[in-house]
Every structure is written in C-alpha cells, then in structure tokens.
Protein backbone atom coordinates (compact mmCIF):
# COMPACT_ATOMS: atom_id res chain seq x y z
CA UNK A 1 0.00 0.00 0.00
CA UNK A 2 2.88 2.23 1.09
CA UNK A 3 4.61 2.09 -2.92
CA UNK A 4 1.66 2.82 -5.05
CA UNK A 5 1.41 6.70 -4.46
CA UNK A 6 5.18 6.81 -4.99
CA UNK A 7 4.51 4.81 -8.41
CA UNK A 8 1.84 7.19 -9.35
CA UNK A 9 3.76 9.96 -8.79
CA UNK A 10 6.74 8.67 -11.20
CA UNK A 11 4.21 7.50 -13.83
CA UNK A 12 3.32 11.32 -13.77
CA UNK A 13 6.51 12.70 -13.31
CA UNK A 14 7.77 10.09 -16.52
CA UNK A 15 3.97 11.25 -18.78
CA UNK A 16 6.01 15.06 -18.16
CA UNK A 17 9.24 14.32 -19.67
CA UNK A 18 7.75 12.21 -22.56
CA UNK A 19 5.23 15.30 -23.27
CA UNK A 20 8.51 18.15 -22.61
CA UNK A 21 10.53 15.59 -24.99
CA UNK A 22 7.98 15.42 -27.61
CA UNK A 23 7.31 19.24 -27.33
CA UNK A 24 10.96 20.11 -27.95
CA UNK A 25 10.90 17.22 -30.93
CA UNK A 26 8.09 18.63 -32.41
CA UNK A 27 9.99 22.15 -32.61
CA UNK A 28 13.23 20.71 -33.83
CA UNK A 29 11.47 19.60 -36.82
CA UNK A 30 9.42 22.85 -37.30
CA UNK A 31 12.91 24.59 -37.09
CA UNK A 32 13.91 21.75 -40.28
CA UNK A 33 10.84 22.71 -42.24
CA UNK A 34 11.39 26.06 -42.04
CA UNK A 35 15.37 26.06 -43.31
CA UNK A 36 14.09 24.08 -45.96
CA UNK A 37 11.27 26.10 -47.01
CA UNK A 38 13.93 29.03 -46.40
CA UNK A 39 16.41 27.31 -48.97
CA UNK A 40 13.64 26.72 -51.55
CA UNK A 41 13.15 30.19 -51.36
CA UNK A 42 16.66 31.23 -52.16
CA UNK A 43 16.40 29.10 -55.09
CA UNK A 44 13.49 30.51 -56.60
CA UNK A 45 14.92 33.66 -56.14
C-alpha cells in the first residue's frame, strides 16, 4: 500500500518528460521545415 502513491507519482513525473521531450521534438522539426522552405526560397529567387 505504502509504494503505489510513490509509483503514481513517477508515472506522472515520466507522462512530463515524454510530453517536454515530444514538445521540444516537435519544434526541432518545425525549425527543419522552415530552413528548408527558407532554402527553396533562395532558389526561386
């Protein structure tokens, strides 16, 4: 009885890193789109 609110508590501490993690993935690859949508542009031009 004693563990299980220290297991909840890491199952939501580990549900904040996976969401930070994929937040900061998500805006790596908006940062690659937009160098590659900046290099088409210098192209065209």
């Amino acid at each position: 009885m004693t563990s299980r609110p220290f297991l909840r508590k890491n199952h939501n501490f580990k549900r904040g890193l996976i969401d930070k993690w994929c937040i900061s993935n998500a805006s790596l690859d908006n940062a690659l789109l937009v160098s590659k949508f900046i290099e088409i542009i210098m192209l065209i031009k």
